[in-house]
PDB file of N, CA and C in Angstrom:
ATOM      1  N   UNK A   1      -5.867  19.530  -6.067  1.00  0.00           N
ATOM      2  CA  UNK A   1      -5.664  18.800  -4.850  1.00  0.00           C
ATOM      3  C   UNK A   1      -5.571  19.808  -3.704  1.00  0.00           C
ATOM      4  N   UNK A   2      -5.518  19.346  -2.516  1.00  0.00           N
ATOM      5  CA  UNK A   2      -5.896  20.471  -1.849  1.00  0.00           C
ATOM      6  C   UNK A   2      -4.401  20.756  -0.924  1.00  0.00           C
ATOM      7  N   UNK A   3      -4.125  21.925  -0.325  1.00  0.00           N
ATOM      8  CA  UNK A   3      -2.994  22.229   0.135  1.00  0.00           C
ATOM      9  C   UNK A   3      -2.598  21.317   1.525  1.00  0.00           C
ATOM     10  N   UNK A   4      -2.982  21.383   2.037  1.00  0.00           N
ATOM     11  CA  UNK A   4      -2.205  19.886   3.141  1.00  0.00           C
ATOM     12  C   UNK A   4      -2.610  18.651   2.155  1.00  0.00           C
ATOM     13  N   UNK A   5      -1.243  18.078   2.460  1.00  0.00           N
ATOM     14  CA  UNK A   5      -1.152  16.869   1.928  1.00  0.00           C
ATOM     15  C   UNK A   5      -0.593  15.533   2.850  1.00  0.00           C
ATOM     16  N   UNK A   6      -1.666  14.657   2.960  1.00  0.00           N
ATOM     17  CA  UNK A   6      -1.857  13.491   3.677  1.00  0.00           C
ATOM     18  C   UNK A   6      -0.357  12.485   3.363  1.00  0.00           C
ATOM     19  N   UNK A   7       0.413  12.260   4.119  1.00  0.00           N
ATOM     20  CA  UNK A   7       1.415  11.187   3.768  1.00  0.00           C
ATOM     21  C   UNK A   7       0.549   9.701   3.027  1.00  0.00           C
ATOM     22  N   UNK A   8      -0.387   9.327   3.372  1.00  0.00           N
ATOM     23  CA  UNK A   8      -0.875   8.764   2.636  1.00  0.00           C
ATOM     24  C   UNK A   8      -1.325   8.907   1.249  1.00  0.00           C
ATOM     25  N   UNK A   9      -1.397   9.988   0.354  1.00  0.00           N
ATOM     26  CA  UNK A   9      -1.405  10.480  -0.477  1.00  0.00           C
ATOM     27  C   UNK A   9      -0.125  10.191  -1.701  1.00  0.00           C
ATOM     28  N   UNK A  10       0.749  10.266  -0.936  1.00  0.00           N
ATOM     29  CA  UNK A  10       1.762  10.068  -1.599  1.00  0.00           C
ATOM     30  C   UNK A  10       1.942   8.670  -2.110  1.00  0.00           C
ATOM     31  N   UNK A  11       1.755   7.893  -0.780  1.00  0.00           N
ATOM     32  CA  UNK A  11       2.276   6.352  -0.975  1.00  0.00           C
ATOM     33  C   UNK A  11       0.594   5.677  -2.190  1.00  0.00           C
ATOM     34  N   UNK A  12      -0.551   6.340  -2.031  1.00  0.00           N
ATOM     35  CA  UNK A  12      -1.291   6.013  -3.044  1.00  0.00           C
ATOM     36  C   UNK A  12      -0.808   6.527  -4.645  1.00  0.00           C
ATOM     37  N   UNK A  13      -0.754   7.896  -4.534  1.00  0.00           N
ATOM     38  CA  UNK A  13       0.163   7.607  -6.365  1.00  0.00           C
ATOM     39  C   UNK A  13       1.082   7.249  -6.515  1.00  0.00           C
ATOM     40  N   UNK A  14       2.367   6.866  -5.526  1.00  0.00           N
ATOM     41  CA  UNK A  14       3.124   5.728  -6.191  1.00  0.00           C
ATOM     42  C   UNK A  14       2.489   4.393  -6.609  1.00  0.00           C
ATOM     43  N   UNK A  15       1.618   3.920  -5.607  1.00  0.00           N
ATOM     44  CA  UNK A  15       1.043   2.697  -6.143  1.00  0.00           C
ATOM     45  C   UNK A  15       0.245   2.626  -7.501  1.00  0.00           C
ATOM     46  N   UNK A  16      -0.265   3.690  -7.739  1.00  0.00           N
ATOM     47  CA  UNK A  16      -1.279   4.070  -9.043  1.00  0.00           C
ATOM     48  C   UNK A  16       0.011   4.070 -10.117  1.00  0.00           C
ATOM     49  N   UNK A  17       0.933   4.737 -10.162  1.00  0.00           N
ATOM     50  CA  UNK A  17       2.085   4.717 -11.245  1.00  0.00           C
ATOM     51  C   UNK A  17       2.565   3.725 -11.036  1.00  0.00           C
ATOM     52  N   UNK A  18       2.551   2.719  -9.957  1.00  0.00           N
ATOM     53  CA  UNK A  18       3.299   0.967 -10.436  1.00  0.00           C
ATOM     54  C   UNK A  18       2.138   0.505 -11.345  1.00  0.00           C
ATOM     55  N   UNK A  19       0.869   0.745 -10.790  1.00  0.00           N
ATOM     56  CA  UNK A  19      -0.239  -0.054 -11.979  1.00  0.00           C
ATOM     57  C   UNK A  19      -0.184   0.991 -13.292  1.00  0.00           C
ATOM     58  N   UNK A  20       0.281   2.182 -13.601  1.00  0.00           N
ATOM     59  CA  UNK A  20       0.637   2.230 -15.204  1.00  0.00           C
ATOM     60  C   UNK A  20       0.057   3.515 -15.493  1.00  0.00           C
ATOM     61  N   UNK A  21      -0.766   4.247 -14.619  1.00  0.00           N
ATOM     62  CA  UNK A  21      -0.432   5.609 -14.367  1.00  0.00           C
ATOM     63  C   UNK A  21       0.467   6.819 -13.965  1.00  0.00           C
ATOM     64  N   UNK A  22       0.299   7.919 -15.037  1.00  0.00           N
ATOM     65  CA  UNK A  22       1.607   8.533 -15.025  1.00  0.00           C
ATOM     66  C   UNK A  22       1.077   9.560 -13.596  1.00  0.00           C
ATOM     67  N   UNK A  23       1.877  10.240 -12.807  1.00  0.00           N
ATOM     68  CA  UNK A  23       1.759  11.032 -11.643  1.00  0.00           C
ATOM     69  C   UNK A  23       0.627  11.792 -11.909  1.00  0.00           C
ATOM     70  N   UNK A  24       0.068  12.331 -13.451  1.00  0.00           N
ATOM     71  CA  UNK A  24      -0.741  13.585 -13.252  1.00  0.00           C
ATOM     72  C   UNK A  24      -2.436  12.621 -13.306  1.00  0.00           C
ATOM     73  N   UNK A  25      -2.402  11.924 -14.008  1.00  0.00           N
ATOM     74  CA  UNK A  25      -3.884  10.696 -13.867  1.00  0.00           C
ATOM     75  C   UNK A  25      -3.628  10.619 -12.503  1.00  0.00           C
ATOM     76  N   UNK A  26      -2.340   9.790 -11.704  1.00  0.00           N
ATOM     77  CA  UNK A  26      -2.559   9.319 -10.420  1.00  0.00           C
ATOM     78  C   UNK A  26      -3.272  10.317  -9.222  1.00  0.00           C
ATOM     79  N   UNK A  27      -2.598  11.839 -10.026  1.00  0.00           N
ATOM     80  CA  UNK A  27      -3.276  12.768  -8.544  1.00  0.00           C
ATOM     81  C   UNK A  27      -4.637  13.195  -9.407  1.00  0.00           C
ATOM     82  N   UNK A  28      -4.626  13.299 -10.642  1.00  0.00           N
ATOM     83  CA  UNK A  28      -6.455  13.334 -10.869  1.00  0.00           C
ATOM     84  C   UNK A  28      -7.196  12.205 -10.122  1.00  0.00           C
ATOM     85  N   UNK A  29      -7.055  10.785  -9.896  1.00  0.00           N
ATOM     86  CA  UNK A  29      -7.555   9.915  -9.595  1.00  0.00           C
ATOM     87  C   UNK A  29      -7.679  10.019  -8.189  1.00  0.00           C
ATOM     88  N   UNK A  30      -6.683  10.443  -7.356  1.00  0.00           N
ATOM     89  CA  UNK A  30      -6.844  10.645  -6.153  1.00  0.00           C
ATOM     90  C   UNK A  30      -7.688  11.978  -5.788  1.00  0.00           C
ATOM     91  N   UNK A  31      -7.719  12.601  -6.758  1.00  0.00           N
ATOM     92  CA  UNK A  31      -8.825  13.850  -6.214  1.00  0.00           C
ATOM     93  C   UNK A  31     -10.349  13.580  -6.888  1.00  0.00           C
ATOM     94  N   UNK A  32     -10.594  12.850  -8.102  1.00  0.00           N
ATOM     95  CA  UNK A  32     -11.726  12.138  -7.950  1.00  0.00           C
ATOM     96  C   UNK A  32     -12.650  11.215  -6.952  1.00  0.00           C
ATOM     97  N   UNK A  33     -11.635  10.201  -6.420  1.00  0.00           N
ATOM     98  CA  UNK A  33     -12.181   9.153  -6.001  1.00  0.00           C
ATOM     99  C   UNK A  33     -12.017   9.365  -4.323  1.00  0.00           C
ATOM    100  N   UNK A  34     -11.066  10.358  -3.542  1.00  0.00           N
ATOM    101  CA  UNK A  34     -10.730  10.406  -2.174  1.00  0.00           C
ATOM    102  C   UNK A  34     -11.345  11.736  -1.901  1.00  0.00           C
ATOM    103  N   UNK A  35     -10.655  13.218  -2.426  1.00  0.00           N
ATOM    104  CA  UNK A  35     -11.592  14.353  -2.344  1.00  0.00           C
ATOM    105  C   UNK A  35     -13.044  14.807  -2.572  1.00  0.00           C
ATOM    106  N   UNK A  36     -13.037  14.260  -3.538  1.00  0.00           N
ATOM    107  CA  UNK A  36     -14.520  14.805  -4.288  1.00  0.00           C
ATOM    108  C   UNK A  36     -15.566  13.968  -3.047  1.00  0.00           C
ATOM    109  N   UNK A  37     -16.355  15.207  -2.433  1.00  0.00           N
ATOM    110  CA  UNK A  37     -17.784  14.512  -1.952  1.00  0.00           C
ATOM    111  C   UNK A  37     -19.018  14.428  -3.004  1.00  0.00           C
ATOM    112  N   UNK A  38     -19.159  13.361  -2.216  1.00  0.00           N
ATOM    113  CA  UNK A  38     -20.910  13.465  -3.406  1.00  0.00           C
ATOM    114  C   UNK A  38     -22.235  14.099  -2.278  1.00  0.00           C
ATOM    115  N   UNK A  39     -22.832  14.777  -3.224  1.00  0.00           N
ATOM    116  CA  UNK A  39     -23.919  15.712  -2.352  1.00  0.00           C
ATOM    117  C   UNK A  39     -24.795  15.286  -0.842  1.00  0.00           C
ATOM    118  N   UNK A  40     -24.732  14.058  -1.131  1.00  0.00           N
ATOM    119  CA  UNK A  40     -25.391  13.291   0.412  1.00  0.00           C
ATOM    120  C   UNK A  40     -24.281  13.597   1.352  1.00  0.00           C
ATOM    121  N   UNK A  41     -23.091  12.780   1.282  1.00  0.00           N
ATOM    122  CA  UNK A  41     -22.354  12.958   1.979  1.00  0.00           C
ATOM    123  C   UNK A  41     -21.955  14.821   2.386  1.00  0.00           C
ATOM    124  N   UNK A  42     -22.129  15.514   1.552  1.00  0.00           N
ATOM    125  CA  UNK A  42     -22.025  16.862   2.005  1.00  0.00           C
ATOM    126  C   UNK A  42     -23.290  17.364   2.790  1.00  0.00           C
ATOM    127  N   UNK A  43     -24.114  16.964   2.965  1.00  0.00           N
ATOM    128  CA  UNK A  43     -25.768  17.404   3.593  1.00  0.00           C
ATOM    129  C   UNK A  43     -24.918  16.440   4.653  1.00  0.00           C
ATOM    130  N   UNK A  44     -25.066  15.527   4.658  1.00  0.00           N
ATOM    131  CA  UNK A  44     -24.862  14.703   6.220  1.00  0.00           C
ATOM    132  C   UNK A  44     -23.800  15.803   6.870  1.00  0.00           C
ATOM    133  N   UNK A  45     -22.373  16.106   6.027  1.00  0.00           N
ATOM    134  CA  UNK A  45     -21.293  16.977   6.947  1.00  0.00           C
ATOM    135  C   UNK A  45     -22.057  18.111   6.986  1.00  0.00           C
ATOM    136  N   UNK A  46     -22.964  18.790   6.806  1.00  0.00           N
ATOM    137  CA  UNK A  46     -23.568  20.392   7.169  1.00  0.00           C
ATOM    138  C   UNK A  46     -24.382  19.690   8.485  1.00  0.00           C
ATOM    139  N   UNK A  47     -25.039  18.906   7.964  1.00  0.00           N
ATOM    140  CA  UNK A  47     -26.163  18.455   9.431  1.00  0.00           C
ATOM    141  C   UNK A  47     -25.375  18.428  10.425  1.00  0.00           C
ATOM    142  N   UNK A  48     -23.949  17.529  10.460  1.00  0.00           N
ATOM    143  CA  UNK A  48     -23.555  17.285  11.766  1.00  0.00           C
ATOM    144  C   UNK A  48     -22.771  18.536  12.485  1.00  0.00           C
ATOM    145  N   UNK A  49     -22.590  19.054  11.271  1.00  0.00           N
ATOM    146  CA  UNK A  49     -21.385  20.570  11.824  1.00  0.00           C
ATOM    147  C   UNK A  49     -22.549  21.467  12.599  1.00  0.00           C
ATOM    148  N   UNK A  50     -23.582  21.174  12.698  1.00  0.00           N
ATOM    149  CA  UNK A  50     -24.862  22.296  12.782  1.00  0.00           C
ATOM    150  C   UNK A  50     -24.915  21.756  14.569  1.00  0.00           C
ATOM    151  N   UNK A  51     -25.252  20.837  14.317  1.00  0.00           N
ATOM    152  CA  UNK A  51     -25.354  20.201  15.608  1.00  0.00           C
ATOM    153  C   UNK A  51     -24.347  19.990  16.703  1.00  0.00           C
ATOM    154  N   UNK A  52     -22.689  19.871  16.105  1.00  0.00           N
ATOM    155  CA  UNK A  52     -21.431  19.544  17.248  1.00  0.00           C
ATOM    156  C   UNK A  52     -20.323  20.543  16.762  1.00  0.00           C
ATOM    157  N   UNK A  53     -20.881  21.421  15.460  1.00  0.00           N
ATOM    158  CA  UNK A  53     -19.640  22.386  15.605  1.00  0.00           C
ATOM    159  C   UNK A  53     -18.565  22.091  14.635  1.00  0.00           C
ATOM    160  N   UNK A  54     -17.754  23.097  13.964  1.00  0.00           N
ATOM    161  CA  UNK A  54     -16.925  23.119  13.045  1.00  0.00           C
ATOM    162  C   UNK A  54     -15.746  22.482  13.376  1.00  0.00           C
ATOM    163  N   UNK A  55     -15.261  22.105  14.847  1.00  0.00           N
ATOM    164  CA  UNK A  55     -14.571  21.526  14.634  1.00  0.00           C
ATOM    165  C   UNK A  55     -14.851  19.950  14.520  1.00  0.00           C
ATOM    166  N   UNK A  56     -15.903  19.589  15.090  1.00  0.00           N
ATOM    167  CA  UNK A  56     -16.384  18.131  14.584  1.00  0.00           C
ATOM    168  C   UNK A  56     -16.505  18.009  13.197  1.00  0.00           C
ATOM    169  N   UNK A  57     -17.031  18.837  11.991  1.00  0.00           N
ATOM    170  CA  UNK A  57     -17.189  18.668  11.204  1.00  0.00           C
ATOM    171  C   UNK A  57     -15.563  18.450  10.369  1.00  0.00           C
ATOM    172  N   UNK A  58     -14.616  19.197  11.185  1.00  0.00           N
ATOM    173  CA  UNK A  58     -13.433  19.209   9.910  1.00  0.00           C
ATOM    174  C   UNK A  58     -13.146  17.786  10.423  1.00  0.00           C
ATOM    175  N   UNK A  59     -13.278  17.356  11.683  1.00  0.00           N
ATOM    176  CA  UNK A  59     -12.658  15.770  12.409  1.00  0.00           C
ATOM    177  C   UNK A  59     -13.556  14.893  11.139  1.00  0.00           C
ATOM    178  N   UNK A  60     -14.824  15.053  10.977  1.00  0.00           N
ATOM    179  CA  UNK A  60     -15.583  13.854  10.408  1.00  0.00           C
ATOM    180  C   UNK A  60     -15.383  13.615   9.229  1.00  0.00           C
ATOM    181  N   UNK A  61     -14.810  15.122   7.930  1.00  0.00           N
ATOM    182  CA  UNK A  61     -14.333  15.209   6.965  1.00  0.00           C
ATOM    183  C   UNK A  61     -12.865  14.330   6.636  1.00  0.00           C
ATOM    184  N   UNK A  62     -11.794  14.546   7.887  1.00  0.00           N
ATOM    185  CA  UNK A  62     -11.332  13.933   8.148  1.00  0.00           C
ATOM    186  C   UNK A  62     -11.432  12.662   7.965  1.00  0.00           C
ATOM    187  N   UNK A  63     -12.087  11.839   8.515  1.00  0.00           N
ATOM    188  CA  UNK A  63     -12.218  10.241   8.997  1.00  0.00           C
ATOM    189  C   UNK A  63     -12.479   9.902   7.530  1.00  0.00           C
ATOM    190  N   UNK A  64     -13.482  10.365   6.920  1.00  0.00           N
ATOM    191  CA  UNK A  64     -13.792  10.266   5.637  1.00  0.00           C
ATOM    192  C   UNK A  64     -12.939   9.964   4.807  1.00  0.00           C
ATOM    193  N   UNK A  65     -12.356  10.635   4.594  1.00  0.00           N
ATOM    194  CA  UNK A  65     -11.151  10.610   3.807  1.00  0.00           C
ATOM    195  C   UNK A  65      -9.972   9.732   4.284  1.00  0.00           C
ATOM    196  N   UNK A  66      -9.972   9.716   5.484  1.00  0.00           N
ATOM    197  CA  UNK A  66      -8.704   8.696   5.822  1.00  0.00           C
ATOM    198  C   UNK A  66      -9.502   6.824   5.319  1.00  0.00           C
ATOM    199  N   UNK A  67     -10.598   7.428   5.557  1.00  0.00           N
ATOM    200  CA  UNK A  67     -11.223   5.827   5.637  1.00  0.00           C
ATOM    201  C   UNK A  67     -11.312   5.403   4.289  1.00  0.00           C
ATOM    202  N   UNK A  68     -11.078   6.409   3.131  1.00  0.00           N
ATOM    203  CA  UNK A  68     -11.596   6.264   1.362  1.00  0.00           C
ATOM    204  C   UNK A  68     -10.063   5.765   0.938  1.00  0.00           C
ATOM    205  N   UNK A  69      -8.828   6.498   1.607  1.00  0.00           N
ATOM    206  CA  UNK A  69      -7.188   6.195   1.550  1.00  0.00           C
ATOM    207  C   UNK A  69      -7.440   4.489   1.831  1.00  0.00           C
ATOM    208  N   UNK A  70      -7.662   4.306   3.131  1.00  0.00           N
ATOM    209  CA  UNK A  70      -7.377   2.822   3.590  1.00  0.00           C
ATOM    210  C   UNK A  70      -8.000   1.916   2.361  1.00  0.00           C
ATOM    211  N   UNK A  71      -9.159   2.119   2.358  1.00  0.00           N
ATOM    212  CA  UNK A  71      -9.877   1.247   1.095  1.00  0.00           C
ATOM    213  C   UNK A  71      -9.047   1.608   0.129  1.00  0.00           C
ATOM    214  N   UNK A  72      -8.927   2.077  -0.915  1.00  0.00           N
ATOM    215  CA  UNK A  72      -7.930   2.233  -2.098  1.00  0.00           C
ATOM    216  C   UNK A  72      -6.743   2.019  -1.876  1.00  0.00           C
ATOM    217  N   UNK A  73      -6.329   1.854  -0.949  1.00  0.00           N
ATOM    218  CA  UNK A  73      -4.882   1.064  -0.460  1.00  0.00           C
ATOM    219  C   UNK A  73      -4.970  -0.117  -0.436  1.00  0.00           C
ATOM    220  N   UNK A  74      -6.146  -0.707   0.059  1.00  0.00           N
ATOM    221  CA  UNK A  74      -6.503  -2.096   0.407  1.00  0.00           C
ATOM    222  C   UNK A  74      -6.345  -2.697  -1.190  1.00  0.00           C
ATOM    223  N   UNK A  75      -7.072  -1.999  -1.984  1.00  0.00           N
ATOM    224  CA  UNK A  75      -7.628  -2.345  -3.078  1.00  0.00           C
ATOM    225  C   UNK A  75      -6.407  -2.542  -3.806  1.00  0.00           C
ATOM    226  N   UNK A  76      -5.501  -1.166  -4.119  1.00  0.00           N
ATOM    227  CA  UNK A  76      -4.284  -1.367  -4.724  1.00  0.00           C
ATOM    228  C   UNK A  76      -3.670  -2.591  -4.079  1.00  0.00           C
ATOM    229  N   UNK A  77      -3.222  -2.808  -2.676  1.00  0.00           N
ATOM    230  CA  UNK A  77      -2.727  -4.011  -2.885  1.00  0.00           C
ATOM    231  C   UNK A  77      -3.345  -5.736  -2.966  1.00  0.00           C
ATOM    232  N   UNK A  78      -3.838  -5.331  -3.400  1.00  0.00           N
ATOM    233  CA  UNK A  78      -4.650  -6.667  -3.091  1.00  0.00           C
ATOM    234  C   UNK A  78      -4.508  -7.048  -4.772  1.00  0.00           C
ATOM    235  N   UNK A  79      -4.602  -6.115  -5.658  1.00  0.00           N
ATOM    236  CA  UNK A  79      -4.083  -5.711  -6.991  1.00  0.00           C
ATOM    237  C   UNK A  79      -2.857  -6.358  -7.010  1.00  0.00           C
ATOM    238  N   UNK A  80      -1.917  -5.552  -6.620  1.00  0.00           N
ATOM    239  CA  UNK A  80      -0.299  -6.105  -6.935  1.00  0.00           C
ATOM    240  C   UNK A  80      -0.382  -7.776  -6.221  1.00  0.00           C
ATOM    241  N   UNK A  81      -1.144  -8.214  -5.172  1.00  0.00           N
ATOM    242  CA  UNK A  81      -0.415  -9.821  -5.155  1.00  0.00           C
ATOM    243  C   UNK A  81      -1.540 -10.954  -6.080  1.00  0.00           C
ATOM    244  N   UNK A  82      -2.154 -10.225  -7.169  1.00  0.00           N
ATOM    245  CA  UNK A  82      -3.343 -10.739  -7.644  1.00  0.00           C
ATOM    246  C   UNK A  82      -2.423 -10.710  -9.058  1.00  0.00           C
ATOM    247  N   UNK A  83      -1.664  -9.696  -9.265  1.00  0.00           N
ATOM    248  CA  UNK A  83      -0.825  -9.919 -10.200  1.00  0.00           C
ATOM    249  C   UNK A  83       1.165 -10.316  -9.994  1.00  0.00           C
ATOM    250  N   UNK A  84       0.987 -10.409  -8.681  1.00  0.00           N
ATOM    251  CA  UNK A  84       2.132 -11.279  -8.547  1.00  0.00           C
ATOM    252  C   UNK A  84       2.367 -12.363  -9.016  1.00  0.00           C
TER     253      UNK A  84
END
């Protein structure tokens, strides 16, 4: 996982260990499914860093990732009142 850590991060593996994962699956799962880019998405972040600059690129890496949190948040809860 990577050294800054997103407060959102946290509140996703608690939710992953209410659905029945233990902490070390929950932060594998979160570095599968939120960290890990897939190769398109890494060509698109080189293209745009080329064009507006490294710090646009860490902002867009950014968004990325905040936007992959919201969805898997969404998802987890939408989970817990599906099994409420």
């Amino acid at each position: 996982m990577t050294k800054y850590k997103n407060p959102l991060d946290s509140r996703i593996i608690k939710m992953l260990q209410n659905h029945g994962l233990i902490k070390k699956e929950a932060q594998a799962y979160l570095k599968q499914h939120i960290y890990k880019l897939e190769p398109n998405e890494i060509a698109k972040i080189k293209n745009y860093s080329t064009h507006f600059g490294l710090n646009a690129k860490q902002k867009l890496v950014d968004e990325i990732l905040e936007l992959r949190r919201e969805v898997l948040i969404s998802k987890l809860n939408h989970c817990e009142v599906n099994h409420s």
